[in-house]
Protein backbone atom coordinates (compact mmCIF):
# COMPACT_ATOMS: atom_id res chain seq x y z
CA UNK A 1 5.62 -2.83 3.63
CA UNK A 2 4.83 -1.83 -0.08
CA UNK A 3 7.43 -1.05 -2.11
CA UNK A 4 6.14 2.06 -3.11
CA UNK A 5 5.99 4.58 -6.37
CA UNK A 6 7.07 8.07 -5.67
CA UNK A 7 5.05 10.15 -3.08
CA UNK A 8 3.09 12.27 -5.48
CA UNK A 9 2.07 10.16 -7.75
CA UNK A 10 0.58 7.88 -4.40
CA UNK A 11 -1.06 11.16 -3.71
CA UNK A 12 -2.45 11.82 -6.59
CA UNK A 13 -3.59 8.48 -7.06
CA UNK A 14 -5.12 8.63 -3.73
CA UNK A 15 -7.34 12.11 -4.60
CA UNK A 16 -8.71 9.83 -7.29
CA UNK A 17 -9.72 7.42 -4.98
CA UNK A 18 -11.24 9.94 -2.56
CA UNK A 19 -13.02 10.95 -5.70
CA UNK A 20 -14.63 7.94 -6.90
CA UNK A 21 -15.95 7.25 -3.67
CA UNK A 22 -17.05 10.24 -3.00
CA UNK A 23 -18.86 10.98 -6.29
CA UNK A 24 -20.36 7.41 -5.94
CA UNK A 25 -22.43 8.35 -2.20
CA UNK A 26 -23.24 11.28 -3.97
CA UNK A 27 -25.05 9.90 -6.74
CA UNK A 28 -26.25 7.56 -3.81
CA UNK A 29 -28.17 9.98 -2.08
CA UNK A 30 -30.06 11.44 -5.15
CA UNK A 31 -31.38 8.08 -6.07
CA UNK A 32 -33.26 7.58 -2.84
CA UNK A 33 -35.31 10.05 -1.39
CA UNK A 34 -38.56 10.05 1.09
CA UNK A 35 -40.33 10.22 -1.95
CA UNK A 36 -39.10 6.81 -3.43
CA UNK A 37 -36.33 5.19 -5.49
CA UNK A 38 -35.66 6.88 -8.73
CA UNK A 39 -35.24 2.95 -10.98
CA UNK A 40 -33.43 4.62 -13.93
CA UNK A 41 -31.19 6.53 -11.64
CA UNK A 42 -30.66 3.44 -9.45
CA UNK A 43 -29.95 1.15 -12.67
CA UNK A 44 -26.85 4.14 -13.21
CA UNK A 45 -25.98 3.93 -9.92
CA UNK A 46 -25.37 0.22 -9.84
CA UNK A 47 -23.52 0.18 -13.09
CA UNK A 48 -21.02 2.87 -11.96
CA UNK A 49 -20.41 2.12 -8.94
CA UNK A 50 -20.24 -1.86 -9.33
CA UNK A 51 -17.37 -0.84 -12.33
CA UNK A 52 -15.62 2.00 -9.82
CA UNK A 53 -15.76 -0.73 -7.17
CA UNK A 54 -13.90 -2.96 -9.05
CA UNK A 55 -11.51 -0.45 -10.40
CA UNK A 56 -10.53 -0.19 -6.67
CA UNK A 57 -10.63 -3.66 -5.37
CA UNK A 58 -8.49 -4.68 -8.67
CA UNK A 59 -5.64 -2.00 -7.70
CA UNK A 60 -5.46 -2.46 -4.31
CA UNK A 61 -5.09 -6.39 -4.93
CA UNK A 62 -2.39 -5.44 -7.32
CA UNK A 63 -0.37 -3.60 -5.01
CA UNK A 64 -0.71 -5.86 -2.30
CA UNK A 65 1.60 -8.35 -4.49
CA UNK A 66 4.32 -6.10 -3.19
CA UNK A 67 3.83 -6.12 0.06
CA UNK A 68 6.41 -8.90 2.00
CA UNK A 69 3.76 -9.12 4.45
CA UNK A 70 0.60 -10.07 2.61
CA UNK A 71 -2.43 -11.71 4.96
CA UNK A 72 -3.68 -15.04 5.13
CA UNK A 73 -6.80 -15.89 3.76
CA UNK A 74 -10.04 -15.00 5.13
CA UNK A 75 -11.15 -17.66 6.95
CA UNK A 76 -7.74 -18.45 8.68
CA UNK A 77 -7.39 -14.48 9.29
CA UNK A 78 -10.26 -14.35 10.77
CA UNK A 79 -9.59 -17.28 13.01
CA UNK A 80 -6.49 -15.63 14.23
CA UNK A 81 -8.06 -12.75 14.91
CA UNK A 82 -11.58 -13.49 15.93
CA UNK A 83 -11.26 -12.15 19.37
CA UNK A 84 -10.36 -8.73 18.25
CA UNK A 85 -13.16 -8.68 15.47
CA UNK A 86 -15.64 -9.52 17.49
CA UNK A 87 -14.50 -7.01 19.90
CA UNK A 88 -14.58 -4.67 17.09
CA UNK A 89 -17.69 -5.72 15.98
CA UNK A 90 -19.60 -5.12 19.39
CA UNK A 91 -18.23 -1.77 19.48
CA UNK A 92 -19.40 -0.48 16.58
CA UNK A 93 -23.08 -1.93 17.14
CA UNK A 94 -22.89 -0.28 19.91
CA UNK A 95 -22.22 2.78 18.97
CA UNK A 96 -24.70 2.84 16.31
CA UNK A 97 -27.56 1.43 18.30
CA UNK A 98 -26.60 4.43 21.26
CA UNK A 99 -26.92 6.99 18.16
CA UNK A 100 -30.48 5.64 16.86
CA UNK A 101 -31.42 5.64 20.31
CA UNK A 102 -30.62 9.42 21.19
CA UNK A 103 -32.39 10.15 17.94
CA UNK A 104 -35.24 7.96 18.89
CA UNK A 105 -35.66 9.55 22.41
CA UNK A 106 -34.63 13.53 20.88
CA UNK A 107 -31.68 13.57 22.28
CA UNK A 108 -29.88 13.97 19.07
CA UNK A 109 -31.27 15.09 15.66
CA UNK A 110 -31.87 12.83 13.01
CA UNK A 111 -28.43 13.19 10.10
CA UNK A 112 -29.47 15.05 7.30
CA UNK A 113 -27.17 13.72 4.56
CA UNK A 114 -27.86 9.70 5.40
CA UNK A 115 -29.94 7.28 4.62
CA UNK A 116 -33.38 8.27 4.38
CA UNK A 117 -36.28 6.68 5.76
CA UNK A 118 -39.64 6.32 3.59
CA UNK A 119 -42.82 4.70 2.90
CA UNK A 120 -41.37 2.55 0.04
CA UNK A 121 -39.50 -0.14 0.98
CA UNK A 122 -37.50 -0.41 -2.30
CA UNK A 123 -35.87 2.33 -1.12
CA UNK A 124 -34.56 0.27 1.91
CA UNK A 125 -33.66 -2.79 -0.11
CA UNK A 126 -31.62 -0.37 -2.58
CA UNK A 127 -29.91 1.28 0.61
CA UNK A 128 -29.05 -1.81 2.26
CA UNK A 129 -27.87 -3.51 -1.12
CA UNK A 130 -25.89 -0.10 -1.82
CA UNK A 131 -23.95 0.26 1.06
CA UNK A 132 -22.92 -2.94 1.49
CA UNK A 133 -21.61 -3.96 -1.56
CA UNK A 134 -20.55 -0.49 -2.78
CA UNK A 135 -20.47 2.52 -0.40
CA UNK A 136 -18.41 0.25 2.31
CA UNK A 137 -16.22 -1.06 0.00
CA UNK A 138 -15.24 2.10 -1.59
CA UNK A 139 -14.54 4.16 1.47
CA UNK A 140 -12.54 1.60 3.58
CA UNK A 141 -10.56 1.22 0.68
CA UNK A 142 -10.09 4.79 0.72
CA UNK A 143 -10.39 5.38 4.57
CA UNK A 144 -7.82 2.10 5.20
CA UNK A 145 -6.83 -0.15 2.39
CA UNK A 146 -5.10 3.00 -0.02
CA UNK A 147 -4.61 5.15 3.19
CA UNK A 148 -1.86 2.93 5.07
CA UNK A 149 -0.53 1.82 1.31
CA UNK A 150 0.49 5.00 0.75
CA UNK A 151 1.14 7.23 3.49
CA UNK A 152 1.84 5.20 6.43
CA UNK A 153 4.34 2.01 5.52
CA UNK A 154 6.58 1.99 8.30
CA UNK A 155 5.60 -0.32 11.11
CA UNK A 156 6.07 2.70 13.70
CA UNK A 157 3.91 3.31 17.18
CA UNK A 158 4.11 6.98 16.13
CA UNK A 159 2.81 6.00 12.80
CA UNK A 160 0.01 3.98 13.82
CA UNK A 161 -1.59 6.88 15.71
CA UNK A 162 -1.18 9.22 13.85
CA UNK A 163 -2.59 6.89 10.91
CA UNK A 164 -5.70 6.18 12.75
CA UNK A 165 -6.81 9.67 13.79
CA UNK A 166 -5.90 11.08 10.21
CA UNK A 167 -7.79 7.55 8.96
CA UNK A 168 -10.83 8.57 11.21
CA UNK A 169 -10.95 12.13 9.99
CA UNK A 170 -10.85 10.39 6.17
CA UNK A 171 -13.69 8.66 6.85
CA UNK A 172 -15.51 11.32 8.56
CA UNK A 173 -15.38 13.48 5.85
CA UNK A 174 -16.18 10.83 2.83
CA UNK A 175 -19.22 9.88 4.07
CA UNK A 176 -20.57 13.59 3.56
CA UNK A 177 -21.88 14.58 7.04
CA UNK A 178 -24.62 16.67 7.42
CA UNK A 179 -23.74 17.75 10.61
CA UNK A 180 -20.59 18.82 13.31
CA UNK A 181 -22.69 15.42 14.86
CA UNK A 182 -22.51 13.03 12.07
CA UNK A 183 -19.00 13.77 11.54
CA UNK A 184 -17.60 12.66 14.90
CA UNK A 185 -19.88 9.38 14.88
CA UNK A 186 -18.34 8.69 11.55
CA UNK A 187 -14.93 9.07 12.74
CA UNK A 188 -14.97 7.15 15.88
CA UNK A 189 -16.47 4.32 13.56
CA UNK A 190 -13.18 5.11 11.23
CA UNK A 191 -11.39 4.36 14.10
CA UNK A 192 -12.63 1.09 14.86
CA UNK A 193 -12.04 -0.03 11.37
CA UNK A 194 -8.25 1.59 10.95
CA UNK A 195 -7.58 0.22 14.70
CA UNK A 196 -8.95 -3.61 12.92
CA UNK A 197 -6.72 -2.60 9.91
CA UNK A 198 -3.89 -2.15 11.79
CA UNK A 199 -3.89 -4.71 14.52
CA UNK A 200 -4.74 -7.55 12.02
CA UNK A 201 -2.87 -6.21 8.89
CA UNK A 202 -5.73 -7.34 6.83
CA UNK A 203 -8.14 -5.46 4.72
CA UNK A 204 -10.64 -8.37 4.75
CA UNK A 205 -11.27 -8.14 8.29
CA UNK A 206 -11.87 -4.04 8.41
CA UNK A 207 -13.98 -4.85 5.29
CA UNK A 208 -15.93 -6.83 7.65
CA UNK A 209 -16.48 -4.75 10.44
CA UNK A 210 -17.57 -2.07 7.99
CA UNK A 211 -19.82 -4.07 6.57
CA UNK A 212 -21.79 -5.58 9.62
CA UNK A 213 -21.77 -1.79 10.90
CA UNK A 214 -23.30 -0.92 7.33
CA UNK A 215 -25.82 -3.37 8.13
CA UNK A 216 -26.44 -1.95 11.30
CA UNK A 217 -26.54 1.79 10.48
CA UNK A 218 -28.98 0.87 7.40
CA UNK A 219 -31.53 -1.54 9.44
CA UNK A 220 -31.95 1.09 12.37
CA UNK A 221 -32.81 4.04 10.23
């Protein structure tokens, strides 16, 4: 459990957060189109979102220090939870190789505010470099990391559901949607990552999930 500042300045705190992140897919989505990659805008895009990146990482780090419960490192985290992970892992390829597939066959429509597909591959590099070492990062520390810091510290069966549907609606809604469709996919993937947050009490292992499922989503556009 943190030891916590007062509940408004958490929130507050937290809008800022939701803000930064975001403000960062937004200026995301403009640099890469069908038509190409905009360089100078990309060169911008890096450079603020690297620096908002570590503006996050670097505060959530620091309040971890007050936690009295703070995780091992990665590696032997991730051996004491590798079962679960993996489980984890699965689901979420799953469910993002049933989505391409329904859009594939016409089942489902194609997202409009997501990555986009096109005829220069720079703009693939720059969306698979993007989300992975920005866009993830920035809204599972909103989505989980931040989330559970501040609003859900009690180690409560009533808290940890009602963290991970209110977590799953947070990352719904961060990532944009362009549709009623999008939204839901988004927050059963939320789910998956608060459900690794919570069951493993690390951030480094819903970081991963996110990340392989960033991976995923990007490569089957």
């Amino acid at each position: 459990m943190r030891v916590g500042e007062s509940r408004s300045t958490d929130f507050i705190r937290y809008l800022i957060w939701i803000v930064f992140a975001v403000g960062t897919l937004a200026l995301k989505n403009i640099v890469a189109t069908e038509k190409g990659l905009n360089n100078t805008l990309a060169a911008v895009f890096f450079i603020v979102g690297l620096f908002l990146t570590f503006l996050m990482v670097r505060r959530y780090l620091r309040e971890r220090r007050s936690f009295v419960d703070n995780p091992d490192g990665f590696v032997e985290s991730l051996t004491a939870n590798i079962g679960f992970v993996a489980l984890m892992v699965i689901l979420v390829c799953a469910m993002r190789l049933a989505v391409s597939y329904l859009q594939v066959t016409g089942k489902l429509p194609q997202f409009v505010n997501d990555d986009v597909a096109s005829s220069d591959q720079k703009v693939f590099l720059f969306n698979l470099v993007a989300n992975v070492l920005i866009i993830t990062v920035q809204q599972q520390m909103v989505q989980t990391g931040f989330f559970f810091n501040y609003f859900f510290r009690n180690s409560t069966s009533g808290n940890a559901v009602a963290g991970i549907v209110l977590s799953g609606v947070i990352a719904g809604a961060i990532t944009l949607p362009g549709s009623v469709t999008q939204f839901f996919m988004n927050m059963a993937l939320g789910w998956c990552m608060a459900l690794t947050y919570l069951y493993t009490k690390d951030e480094k292992m819903a970081m991963l999930v996110a990340i392989i499922s960033a991976i995923v989503g990007t490569i089957l556009i």
